[in-house]
Protein backbone atom coordinates (compact mmCIF):
# COMPACT_ATOMS: atom_id res chain seq x y z
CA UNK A 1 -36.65 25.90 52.92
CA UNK A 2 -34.36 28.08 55.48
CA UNK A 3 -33.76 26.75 58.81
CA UNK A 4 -32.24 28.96 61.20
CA UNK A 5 -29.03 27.17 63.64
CA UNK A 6 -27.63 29.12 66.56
CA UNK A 7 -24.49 27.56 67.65
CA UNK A 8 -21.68 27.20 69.67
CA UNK A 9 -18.36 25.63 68.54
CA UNK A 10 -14.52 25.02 70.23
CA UNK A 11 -13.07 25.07 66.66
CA UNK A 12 -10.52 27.38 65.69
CA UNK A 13 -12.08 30.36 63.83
CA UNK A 14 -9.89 31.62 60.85
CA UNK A 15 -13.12 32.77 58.68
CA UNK A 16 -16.14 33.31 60.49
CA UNK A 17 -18.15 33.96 57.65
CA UNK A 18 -17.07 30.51 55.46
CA UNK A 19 -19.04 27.83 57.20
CA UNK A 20 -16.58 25.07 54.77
CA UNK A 21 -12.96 26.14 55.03
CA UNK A 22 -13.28 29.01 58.07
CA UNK A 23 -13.73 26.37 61.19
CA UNK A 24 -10.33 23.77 61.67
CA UNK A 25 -10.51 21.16 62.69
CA UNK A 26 -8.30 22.39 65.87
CA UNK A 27 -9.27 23.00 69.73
CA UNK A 28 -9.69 26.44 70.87
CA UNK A 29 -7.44 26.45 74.62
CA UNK A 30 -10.00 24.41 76.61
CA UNK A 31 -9.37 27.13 79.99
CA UNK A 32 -10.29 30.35 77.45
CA UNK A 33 -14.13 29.89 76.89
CA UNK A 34 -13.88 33.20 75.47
CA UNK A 35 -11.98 32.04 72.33
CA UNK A 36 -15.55 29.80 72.06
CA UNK A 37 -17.23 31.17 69.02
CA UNK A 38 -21.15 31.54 69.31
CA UNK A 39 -23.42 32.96 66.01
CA UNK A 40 -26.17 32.09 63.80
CA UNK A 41 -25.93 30.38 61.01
CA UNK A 42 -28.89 29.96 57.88
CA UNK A 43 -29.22 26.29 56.54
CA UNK A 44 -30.53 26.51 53.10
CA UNK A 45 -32.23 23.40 51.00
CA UNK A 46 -33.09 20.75 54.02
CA UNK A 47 -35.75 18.23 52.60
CA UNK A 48 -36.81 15.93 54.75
CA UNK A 49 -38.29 13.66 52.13
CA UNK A 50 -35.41 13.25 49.89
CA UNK A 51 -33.08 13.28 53.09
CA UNK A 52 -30.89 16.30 51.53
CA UNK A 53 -29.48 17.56 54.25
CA UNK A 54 -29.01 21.33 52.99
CA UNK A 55 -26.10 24.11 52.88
CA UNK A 56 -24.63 26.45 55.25
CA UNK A 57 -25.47 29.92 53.26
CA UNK A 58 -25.45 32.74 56.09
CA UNK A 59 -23.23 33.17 59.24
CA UNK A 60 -24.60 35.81 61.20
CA UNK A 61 -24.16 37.65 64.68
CA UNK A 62 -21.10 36.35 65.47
CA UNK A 63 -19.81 36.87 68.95
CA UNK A 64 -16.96 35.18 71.31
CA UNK A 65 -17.42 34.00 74.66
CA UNK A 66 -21.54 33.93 74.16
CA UNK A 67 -24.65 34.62 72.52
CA UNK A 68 -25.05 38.01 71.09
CA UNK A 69 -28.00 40.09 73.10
CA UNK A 70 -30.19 39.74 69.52
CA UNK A 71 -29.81 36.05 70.18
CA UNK A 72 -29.67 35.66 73.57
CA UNK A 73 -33.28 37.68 74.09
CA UNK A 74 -34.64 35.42 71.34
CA UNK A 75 -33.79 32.22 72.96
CA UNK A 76 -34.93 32.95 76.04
CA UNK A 77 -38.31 33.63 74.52
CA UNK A 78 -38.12 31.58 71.60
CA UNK A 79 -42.12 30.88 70.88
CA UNK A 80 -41.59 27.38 70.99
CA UNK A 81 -39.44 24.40 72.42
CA UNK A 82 -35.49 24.23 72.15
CA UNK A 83 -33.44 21.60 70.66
CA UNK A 84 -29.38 21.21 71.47
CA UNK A 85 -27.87 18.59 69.48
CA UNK A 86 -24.29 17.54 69.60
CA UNK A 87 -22.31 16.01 66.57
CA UNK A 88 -20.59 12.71 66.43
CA UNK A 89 -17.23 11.72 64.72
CA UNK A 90 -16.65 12.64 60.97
CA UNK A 91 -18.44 15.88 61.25
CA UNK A 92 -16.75 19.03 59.85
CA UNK A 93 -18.31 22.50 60.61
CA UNK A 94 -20.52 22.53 58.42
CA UNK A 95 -21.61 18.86 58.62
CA UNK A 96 -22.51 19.53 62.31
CA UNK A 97 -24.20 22.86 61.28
CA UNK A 98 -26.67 21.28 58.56
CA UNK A 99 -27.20 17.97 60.50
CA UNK A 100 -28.40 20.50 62.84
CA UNK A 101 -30.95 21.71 60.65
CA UNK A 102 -32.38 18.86 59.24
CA UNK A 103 -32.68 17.05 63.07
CA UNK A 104 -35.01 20.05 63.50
CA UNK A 105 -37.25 19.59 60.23
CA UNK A 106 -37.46 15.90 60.50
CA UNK A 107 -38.80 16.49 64.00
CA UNK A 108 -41.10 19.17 63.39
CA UNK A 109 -42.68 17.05 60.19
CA UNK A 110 -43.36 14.29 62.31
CA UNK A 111 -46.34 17.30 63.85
CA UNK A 112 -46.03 15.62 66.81
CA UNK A 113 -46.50 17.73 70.36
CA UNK A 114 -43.00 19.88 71.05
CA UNK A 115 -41.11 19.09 68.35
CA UNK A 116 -41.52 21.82 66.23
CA UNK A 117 -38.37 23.49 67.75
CA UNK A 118 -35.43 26.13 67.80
CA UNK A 119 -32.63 24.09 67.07
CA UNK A 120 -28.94 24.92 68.82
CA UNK A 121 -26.09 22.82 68.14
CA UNK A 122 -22.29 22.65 69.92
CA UNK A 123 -19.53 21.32 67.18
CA UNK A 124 -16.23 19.88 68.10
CA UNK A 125 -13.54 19.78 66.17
CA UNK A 126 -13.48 17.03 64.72
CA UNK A 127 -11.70 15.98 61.29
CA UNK A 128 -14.56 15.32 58.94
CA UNK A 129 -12.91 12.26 57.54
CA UNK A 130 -14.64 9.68 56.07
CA UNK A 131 -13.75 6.77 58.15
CA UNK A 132 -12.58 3.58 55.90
CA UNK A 133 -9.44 1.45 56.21
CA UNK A 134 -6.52 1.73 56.79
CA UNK A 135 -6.93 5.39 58.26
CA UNK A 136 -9.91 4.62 60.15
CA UNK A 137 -7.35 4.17 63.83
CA UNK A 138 -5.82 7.22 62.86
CA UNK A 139 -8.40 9.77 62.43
CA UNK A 140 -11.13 7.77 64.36
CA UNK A 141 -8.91 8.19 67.54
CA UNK A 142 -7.93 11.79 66.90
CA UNK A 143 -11.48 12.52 66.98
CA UNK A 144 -11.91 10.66 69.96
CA UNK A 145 -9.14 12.51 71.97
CA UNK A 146 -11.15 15.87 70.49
CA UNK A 147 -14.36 14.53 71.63
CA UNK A 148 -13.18 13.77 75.35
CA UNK A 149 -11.02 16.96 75.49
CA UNK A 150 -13.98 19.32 74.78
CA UNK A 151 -15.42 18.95 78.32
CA UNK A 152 -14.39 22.25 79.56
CA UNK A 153 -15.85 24.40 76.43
CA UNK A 154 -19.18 22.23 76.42
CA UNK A 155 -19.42 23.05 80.56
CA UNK A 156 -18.72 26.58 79.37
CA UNK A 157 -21.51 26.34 76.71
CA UNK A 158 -23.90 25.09 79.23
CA UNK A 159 -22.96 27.84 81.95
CA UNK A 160 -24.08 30.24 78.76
CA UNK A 161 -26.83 28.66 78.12
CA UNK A 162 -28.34 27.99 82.04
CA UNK A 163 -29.69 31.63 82.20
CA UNK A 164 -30.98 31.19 78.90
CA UNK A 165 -32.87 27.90 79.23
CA UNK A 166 -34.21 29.32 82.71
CA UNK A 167 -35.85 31.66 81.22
CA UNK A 168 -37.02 29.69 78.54
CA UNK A 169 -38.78 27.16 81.08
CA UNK A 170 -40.20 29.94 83.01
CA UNK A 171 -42.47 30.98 79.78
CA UNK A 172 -43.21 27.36 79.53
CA UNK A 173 -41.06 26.06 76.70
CA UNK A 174 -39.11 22.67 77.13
CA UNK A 175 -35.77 21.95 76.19
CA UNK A 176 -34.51 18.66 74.34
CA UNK A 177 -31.06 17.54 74.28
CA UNK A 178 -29.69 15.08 71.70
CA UNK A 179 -25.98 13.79 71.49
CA UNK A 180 -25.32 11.75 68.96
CA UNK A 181 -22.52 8.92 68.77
CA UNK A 182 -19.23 10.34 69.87
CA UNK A 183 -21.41 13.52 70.61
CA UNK A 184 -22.10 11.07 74.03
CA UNK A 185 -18.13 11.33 74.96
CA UNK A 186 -18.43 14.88 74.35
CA UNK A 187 -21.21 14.98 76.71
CA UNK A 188 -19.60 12.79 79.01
CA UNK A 189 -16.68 15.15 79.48
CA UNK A 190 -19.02 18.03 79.77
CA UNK A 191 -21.13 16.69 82.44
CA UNK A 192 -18.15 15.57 84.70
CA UNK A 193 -16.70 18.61 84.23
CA UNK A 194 -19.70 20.62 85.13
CA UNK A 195 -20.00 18.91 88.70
CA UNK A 196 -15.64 19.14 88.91
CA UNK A 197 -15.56 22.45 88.40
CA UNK A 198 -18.34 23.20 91.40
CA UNK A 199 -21.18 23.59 89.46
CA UNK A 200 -24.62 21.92 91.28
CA UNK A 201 -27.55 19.83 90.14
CA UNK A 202 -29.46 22.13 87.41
CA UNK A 203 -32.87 22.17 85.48
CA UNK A 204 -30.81 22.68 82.04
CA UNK A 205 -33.00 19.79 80.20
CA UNK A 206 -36.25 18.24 79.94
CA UNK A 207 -35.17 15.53 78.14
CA UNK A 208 -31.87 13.92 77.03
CA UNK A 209 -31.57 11.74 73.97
CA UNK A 210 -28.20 9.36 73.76
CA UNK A 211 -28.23 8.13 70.11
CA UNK A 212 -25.93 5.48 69.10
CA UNK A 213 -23.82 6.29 71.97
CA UNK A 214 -20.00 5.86 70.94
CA UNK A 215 -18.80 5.75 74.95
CA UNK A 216 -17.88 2.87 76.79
CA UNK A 217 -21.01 1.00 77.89
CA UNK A 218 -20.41 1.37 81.63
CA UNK A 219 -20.08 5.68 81.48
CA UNK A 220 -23.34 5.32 84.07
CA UNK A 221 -21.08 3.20 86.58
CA UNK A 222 -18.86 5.57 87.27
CA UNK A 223 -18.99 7.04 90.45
CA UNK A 224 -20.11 10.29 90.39
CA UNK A 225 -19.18 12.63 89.19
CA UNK A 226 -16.90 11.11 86.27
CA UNK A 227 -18.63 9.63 83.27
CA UNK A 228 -22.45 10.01 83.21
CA UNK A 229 -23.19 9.57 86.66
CA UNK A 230 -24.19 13.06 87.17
CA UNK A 231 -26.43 13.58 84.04
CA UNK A 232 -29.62 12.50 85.38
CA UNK A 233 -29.17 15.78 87.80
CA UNK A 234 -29.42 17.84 84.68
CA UNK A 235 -32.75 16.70 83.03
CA UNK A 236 -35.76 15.32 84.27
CA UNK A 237 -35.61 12.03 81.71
CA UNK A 238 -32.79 10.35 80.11
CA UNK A 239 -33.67 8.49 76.93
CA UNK A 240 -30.91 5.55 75.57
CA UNK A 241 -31.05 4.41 72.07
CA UNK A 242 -29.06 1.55 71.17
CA UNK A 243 -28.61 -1.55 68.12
CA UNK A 244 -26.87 -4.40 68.26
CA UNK A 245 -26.79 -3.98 64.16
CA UNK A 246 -24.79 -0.94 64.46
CA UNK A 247 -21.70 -1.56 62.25
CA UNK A 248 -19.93 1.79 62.76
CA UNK A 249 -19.53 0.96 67.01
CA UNK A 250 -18.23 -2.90 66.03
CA UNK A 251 -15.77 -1.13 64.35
CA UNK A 252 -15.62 1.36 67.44
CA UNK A 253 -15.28 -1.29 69.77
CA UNK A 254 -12.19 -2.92 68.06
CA UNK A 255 -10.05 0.24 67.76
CA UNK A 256 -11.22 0.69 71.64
CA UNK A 257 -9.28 -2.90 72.13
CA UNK A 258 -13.00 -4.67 72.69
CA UNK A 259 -14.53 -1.68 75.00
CA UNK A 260 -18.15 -2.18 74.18
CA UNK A 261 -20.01 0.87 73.26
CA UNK A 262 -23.18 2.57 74.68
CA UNK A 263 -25.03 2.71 71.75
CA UNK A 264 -24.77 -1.62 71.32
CA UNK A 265 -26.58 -2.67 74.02
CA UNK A 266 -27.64 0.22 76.15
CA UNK A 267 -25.84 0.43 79.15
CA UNK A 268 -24.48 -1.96 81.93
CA UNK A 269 -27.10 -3.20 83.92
CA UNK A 270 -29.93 -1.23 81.87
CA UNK A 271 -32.50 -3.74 83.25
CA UNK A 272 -31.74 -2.99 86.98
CA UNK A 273 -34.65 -0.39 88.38
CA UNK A 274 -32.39 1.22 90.83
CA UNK A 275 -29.70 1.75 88.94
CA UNK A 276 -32.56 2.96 86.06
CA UNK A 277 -35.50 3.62 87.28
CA UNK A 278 -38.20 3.63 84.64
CA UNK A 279 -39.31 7.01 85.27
CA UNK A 280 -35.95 8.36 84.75
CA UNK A 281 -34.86 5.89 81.89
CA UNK A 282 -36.15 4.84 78.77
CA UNK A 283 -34.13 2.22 77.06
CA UNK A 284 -35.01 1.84 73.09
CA UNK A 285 -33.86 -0.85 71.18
CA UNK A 286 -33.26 -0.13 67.83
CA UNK A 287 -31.70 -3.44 66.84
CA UNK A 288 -34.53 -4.36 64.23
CA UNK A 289 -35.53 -2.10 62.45
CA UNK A 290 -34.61 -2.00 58.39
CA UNK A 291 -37.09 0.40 57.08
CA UNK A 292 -34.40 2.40 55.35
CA UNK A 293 -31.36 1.72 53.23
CA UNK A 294 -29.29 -0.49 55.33
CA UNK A 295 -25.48 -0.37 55.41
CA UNK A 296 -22.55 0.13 57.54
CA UNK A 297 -22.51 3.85 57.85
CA UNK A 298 -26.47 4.15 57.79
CA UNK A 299 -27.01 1.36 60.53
CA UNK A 300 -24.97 3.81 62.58
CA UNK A 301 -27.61 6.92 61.52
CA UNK A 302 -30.67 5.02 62.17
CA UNK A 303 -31.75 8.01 64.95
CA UNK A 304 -33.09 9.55 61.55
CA UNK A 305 -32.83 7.40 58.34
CA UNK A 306 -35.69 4.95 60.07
CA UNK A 307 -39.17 6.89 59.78
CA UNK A 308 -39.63 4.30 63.01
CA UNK A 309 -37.27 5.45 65.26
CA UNK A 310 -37.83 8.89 63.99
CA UNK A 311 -41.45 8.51 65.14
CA UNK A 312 -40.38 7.31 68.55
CA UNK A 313 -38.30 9.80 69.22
CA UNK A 314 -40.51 12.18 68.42
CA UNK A 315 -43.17 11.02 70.24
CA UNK A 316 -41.11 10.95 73.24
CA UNK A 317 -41.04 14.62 73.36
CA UNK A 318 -43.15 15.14 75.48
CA UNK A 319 -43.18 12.29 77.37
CA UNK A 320 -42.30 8.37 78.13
CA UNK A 321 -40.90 6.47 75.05
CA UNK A 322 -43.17 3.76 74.00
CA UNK A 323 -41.40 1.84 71.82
């Protein structure tokens, strides 16, 4: 199986065309979003059943500072929904790329309404390093200071992609956003810098997915518009997943000197209707479930290793979470 992946990333390009050793694992100047690369990218191998996760084999229609027109026309009429996921920590290029793809068939196999989708994905730089002791404070922390510093380039990505998904919504077709653990710092930056730098409330997303949220638990008490105050004005629901058996944020929360995470216990006063109201905010407790292989990295992937929570999700597409 193919799977087609348009992206975005604020990596520093030395190959364009060598999806393993061509992206570093450096920042592009967060003021030039026209050093942001943007292309298309062929994911070959995904199987959802065995949970192989597939190889980067084409990099096409590469462009800097947006979309090319061929893509650009083809998103904004894409013949079905859109997907925009955004990588957590220990994600190289092409980690991000292929996780990317096989979000996308895991979504669409469920044959569930609107999730049989275009998938694009923004990658950070982060290191790609397996995180284990003793250099799990080292590189776990440089990929934090990555994560929060890519604000500007993921407003930029946004700004690129507003007339896009405009168009895209005015043929009908919804648009899904998923951030996965540090992904949600990423996204945190990007949404305070979107109101910051005088951008207004916008229809970007239908729906907003916050998987295993590696951010401090209280980003929605911020006043606006730092943390994620101001996301809510971008989509029309915000959905929180969250597990107190996540191993990977314990860990988290110790290098952040006992800052509880997002993703442990959903956020600060999740219970409180005005500061969540339900039509808004679906909270999801993932805490339970053990219908996969359970173990300190996967308890931190359960947004796809449990068929559960990938059934929820999915169902949640295209409307309320039901969990």
């Amino acid at each position: 199986m193919s799977t087609t992946v348009y992206f975005a990333t604020n990596r520093v390009v030395t190959n364009a065309a060598d999806a393993i050793n061509g992206y570093e694992a450096v920042m592009v100047p967060p003021l030039q979003p026209q050093d942001i690369t943007y292309g298309t990218a062929v994911v070959d191998g995904v199987n959802v059943a065995t949970g192989a996760q597939g190889v980067v084999s084409q990099i096409n229609d590469v462009e800097q500072g947006g979309f090319s027109p061929k893509a650009q026309a083809y998103l904004s009429s894409p013949g079905r929904d859109l997907l925009v996921f955004i990588h957590g920590f220990d994600n190289t290029f092409s980690d991000a790329i292929t996780r990317a793809a096989f979000n996308r068939e895991w979504l669409a196999a469920s044959q569930m309404p609107g999730t049989d989708t275009t998938v694009i994905a923004f990658s950070w730089p982060s290191l790609g390093k397996i995180i284990s002791s003793p250099i799990l404070a080292a590189d776990y922390l440089a990929d934090q200071h990555m994560a929060a510093n890519s604000g500007l380039a993921l407003m930029d990505f946004f700004a690129n992609l507003q007339p896009i998904l405009d168009a895209a919504h005015g043929k009908g077709f919804r648009v899904t956003l998923l951030a996965h653990s540090m992904g949600n710092l990423v996204l945190e930056s990007g949404v305070s810098n979107w109101f910051l730098n005088g951008n207004g409330d916008a229809a970007l997303f239908d729906l907003t997915i916050l998987a295993a949220g590696d951010c401090r638990y209280d980003s929605f008490d911020q006043p606006f518009p730092a943390g994620l105050s101001g996301l809510v004005r971008l989509n029309q629901r915000v959905s929180i997943y969250y597990s107190h058996a996540d191993q990977v944020l314990i860990l988290s929360m110790a290098v952040n000197l006992g800052a509880k995470r997002l993703g442990q216990d959903g956020p600060h006063n999740r219970a409180d209707p005005v500061a969540f109201p339900p039509l808004k905010y679906q909270m999801v407790d993932c805490s339970d479930y053990r219908d996969y292989d359970f173990n300190i990295l996967s308890s931190h992937q359960y947004y796809w290793e449990s068929p559960t929570v990938r059934s929820i999700i999915a169902a949640g597409m295209r409307g309320p979470v039901v969990a």
